[in-house]
C-alpha atoms as a PDB file:
ATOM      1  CA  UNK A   1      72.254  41.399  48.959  1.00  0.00           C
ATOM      2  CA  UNK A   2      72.818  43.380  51.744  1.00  0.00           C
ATOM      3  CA  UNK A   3      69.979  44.731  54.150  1.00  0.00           C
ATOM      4  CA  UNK A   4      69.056  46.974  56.965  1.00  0.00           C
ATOM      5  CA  UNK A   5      68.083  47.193  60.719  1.00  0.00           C
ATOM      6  CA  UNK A   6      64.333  47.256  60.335  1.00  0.00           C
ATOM      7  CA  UNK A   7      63.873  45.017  56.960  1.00  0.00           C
ATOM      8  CA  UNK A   8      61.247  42.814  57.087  1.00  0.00           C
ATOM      9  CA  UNK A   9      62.372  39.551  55.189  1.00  0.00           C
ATOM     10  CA  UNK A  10      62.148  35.941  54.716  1.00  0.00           C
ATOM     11  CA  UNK A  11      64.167  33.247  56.426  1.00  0.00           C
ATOM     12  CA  UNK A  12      63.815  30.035  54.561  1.00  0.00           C
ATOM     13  CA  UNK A  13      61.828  27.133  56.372  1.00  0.00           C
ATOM     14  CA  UNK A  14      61.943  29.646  59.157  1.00  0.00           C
ATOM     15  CA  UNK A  15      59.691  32.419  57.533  1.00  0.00           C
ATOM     16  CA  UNK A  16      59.018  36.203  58.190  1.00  0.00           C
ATOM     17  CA  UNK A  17      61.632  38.189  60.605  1.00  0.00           C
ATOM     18  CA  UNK A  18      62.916  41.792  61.165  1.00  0.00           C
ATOM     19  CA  UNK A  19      66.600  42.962  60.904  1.00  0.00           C
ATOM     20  CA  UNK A  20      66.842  43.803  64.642  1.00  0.00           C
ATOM     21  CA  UNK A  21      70.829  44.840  63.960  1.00  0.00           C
ATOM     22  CA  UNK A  22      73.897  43.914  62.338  1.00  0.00           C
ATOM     23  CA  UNK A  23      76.769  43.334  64.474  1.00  0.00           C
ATOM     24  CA  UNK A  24      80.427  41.657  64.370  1.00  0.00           C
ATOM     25  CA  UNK A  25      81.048  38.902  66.589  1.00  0.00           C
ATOM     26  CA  UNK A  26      84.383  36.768  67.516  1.00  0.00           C
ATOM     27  CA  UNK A  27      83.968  33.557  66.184  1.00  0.00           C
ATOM     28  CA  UNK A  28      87.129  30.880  66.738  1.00  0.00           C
ATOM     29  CA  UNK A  29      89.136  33.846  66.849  1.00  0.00           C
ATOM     30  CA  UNK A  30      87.559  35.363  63.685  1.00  0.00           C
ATOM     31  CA  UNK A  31      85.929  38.842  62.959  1.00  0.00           C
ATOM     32  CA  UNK A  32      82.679  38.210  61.454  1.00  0.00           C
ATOM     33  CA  UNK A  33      79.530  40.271  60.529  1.00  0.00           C
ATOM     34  CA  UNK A  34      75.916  38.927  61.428  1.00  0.00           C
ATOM     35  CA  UNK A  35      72.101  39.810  60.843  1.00  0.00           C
ATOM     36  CA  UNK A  36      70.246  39.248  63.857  1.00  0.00           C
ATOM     37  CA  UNK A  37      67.173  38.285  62.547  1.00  0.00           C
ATOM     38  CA  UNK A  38      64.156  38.210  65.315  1.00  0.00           C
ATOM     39  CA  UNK A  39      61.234  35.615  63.819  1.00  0.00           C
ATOM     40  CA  UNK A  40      57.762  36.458  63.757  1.00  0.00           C
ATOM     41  CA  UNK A  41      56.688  32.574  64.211  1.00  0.00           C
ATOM     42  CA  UNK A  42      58.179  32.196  67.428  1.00  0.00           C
ATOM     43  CA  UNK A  43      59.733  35.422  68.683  1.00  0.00           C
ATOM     44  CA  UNK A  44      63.185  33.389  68.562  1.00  0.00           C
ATOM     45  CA  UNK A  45      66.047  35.286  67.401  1.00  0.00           C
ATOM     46  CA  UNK A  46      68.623  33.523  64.613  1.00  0.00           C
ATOM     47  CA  UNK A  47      72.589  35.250  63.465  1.00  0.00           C
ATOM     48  CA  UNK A  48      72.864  34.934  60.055  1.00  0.00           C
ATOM     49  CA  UNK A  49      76.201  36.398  58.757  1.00  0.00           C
ATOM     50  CA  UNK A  50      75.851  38.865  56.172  1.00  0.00           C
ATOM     51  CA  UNK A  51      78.631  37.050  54.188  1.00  0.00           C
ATOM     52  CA  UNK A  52      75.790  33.822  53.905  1.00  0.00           C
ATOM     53  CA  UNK A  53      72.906  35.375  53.513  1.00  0.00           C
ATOM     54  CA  UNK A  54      72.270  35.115  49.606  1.00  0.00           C
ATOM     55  CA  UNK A  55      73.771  31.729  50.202  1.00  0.00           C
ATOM     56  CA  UNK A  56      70.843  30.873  52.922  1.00  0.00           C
ATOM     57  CA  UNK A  57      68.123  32.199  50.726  1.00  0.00           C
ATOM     58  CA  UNK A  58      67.320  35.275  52.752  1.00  0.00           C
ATOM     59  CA  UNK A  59      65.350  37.555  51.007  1.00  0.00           C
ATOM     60  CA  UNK A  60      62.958  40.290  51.295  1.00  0.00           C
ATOM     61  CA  UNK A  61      59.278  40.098  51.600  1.00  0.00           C
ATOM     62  CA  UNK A  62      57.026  39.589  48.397  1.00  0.00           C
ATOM     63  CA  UNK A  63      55.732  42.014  46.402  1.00  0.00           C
ATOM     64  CA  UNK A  64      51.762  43.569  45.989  1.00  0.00           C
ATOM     65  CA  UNK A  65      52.685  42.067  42.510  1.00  0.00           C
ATOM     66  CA  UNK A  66      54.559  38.916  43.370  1.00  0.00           C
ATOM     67  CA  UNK A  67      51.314  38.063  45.558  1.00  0.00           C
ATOM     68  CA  UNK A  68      49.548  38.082  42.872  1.00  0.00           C
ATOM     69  CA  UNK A  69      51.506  35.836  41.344  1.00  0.00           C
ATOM     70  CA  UNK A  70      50.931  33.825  43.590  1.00  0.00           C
ATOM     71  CA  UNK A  71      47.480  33.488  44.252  1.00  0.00           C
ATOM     72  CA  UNK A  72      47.491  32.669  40.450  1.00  0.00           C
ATOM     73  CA  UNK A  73      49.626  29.200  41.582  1.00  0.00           C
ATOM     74  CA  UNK A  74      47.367  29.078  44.565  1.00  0.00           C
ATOM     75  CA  UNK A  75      44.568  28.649  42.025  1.00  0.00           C
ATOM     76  CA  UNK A  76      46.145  26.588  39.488  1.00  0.00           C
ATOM     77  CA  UNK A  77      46.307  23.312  38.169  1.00  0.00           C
ATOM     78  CA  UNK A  78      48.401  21.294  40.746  1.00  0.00           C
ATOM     79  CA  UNK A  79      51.134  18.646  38.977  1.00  0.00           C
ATOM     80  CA  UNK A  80      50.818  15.387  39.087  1.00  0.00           C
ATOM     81  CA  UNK A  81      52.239  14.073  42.151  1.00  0.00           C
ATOM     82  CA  UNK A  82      55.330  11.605  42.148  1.00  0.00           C
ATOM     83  CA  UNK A  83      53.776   8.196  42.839  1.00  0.00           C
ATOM     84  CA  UNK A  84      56.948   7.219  45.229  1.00  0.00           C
ATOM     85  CA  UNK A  85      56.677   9.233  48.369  1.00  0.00           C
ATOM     86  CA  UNK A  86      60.480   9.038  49.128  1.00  0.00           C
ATOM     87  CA  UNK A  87      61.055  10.856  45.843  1.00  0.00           C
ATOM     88  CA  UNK A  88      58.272  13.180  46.014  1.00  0.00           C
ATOM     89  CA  UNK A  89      59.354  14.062  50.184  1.00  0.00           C
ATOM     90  CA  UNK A  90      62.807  15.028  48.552  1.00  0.00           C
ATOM     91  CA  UNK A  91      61.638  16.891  45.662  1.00  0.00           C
ATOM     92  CA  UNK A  92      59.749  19.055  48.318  1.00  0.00           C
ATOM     93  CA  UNK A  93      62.377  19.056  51.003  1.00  0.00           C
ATOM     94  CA  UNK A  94      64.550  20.705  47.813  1.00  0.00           C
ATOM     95  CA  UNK A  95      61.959  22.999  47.255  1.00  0.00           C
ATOM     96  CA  UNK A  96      61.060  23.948  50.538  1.00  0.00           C
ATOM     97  CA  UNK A  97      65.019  24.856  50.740  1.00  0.00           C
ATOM     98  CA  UNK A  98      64.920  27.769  48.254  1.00  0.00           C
ATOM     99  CA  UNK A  99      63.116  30.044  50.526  1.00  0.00           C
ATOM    100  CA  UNK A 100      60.863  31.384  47.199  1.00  0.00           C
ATOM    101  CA  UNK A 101      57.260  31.735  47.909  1.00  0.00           C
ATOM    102  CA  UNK A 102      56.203  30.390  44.814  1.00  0.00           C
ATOM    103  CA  UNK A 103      58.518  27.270  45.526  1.00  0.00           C
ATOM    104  CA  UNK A 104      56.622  26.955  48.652  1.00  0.00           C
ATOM    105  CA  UNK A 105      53.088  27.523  47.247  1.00  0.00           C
ATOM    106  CA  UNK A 106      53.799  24.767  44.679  1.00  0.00           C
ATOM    107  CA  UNK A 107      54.975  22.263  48.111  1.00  0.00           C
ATOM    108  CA  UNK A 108      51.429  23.431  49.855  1.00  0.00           C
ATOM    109  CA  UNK A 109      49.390  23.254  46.070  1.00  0.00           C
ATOM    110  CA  UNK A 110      50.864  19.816  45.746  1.00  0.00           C
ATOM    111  CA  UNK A 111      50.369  18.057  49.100  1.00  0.00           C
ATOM    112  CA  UNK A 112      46.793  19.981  49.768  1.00  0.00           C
ATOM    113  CA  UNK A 113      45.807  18.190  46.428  1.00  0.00           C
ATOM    114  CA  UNK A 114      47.023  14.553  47.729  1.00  0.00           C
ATOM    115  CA  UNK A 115      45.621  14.893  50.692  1.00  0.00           C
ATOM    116  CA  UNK A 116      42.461  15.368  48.510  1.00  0.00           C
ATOM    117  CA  UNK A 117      43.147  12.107  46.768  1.00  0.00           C
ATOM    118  CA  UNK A 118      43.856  10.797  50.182  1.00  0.00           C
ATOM    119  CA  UNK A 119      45.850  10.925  53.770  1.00  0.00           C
ATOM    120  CA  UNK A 120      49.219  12.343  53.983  1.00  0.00           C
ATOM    121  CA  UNK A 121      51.960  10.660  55.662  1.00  0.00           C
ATOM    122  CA  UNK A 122      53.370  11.718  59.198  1.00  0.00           C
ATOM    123  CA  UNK A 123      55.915  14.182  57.343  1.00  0.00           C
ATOM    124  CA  UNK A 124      54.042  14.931  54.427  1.00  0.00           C
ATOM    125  CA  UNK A 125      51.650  16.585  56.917  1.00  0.00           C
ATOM    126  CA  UNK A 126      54.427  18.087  58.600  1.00  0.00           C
ATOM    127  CA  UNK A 127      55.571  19.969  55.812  1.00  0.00           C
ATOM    128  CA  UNK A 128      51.818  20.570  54.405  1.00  0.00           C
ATOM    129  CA  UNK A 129      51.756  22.408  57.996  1.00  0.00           C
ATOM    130  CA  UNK A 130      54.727  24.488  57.158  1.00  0.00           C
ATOM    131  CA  UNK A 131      54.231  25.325  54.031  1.00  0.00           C
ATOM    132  CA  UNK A 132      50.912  26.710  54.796  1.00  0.00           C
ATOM    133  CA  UNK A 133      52.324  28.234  57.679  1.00  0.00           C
ATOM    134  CA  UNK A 134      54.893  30.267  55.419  1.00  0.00           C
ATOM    135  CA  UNK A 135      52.631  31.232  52.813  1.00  0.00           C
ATOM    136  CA  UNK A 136      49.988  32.501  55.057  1.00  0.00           C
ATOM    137  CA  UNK A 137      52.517  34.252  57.207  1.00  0.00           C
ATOM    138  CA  UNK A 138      54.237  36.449  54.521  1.00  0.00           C
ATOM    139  CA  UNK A 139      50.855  37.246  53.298  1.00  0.00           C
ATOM    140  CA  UNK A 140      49.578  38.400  55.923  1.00  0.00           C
ATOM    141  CA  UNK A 141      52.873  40.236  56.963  1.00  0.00           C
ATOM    142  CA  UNK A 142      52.430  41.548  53.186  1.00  0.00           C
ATOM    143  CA  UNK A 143      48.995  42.900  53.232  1.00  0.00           C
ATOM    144  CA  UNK A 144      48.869  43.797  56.612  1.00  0.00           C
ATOM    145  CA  UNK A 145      46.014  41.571  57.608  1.00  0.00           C
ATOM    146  CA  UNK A 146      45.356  39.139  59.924  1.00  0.00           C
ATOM    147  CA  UNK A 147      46.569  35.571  59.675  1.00  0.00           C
ATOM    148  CA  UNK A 148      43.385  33.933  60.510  1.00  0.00           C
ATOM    149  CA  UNK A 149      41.964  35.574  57.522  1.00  0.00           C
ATOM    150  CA  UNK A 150      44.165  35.062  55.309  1.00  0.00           C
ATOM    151  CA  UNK A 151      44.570  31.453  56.554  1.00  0.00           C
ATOM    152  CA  UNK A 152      40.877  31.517  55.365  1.00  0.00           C
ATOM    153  CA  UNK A 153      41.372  33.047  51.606  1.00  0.00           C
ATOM    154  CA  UNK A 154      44.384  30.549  51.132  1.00  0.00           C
ATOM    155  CA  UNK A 155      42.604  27.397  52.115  1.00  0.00           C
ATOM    156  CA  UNK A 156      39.755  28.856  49.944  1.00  0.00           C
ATOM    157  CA  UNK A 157      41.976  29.003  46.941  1.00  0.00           C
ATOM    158  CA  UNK A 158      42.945  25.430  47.348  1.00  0.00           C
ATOM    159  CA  UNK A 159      39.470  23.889  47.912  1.00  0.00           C
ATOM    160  CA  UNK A 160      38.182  25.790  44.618  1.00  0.00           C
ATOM    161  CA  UNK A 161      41.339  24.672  42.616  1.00  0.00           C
ATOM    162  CA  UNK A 162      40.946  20.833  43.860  1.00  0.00           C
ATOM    163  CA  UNK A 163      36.659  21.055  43.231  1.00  0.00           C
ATOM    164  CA  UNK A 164      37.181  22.053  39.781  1.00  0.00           C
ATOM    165  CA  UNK A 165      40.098  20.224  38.679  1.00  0.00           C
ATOM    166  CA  UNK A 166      38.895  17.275  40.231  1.00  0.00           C
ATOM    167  CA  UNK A 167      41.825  15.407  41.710  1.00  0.00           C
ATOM    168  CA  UNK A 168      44.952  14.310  40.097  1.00  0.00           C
ATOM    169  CA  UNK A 169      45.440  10.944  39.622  1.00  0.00           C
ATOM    170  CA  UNK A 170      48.700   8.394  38.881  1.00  0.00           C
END
C-alpha cells in the first residue's frame, strides 16, 4: 500500500499519525525509502520504510462505515475470557499486533468485561489502557470530535454491554 504526505493513518500499538514526508535515507550503506510518520499520542516522530509498511500493519484511518462496525463490537456480547492469564495476555498481545480496530476493540471489549468480573493484572491494565487509548483516538481523529467525548460514548458502550449481558463467567 503505498501512501502520501498528509495521510492520516494508523500505526499499530502506536495509533493515529500523519505522513509528514517520504524520504530516502543511507542505511549501512543502503538506499532506502521511509514514511516519516509524526504521532498524534505523543507528537514523537517514527521512519517506517515504505518497503515494511503492509508488513507493520500501517494502514489508513477507519471508515464512517467501519465505525460503525465497530460500535456494533463495542456493544456486543464479549467472549468468554481464557481462564489462564498467560494465554489470554498472548492471545491479546497477538491481537493488539494486527493494528485492526476491530482486533483492538475485541482486546478493550474483553478486558473491560474482566475487569467487571474482577481486577486486572498490572499488564492486563496496561493494555486495557492502550487499547482504549487507540480506539478512542482514531475515533475521535475519525469523526472529528473531541477525545474526552468520545472517551465518554466508548466507556458508555461498554458499561451497557456488561449491565445487560451480565458478566461472563468460566
Amino acid at each position: 500500500m503505498h501512501f502520501n504526505i498528509g495521510d492520516k493513518v494508523v500505526y499499530p500499538n502506536q495509533g493515529v499519525g500523519v505522513i509528514q514526508d517520504v524520504c530516502q535515507k543511507d542505511i549501512a550503506g543502503e538506499q532506502a525509502e521511509f514514511y516519516m510518520l509524526k504521532l498524534r499520542a505523543n507528537n514523537s516522530t517514527v521512519m517506517v520504510p515504505t518497503a515494511n509498511a503492509g508488513h507493520v500493519g500501517l494502514r489508513l484511518l477507519s471508515t464512517a462505515k467501519q465505525l460503525e462496525a465497530l460500535f456494533e463490537i463495542l456493544k456486543g456480547d464479549s467472549e468468554q475470557p481464557e481462564p489462564d492469564w498467560k494465554s489470554r495476555y498472548k492471545e491479546n498481545v497477538e491481537k493488539m499486533k494486527t493494528g485492526s480496530i476491530f482486533e483492538v476493540a475485541e482486546v478493550l471489549k474483553n478486558l473491560y468485561s474482566l475487569n467487571y468480573q474482577k481486577t486486572l493484572s498490572f499488564r492486563e491494565k496496561k493494555m486495557y489502557d492502550r487499547a482504549l487509548q487507540l480506539v478512542i483516538s482514531e475515533i475521535a481523529t475519525v469523526q472529528d470530535d473531541p477525545a474526552e467525548e468520545i472517551g465518554e460514548v466508548v466507556l458508555g458502550f461498554l458499561l451497557t454491554s456488561c449491565e445487560q449481558n451480565g458478566p461472563q463467567t468460566a
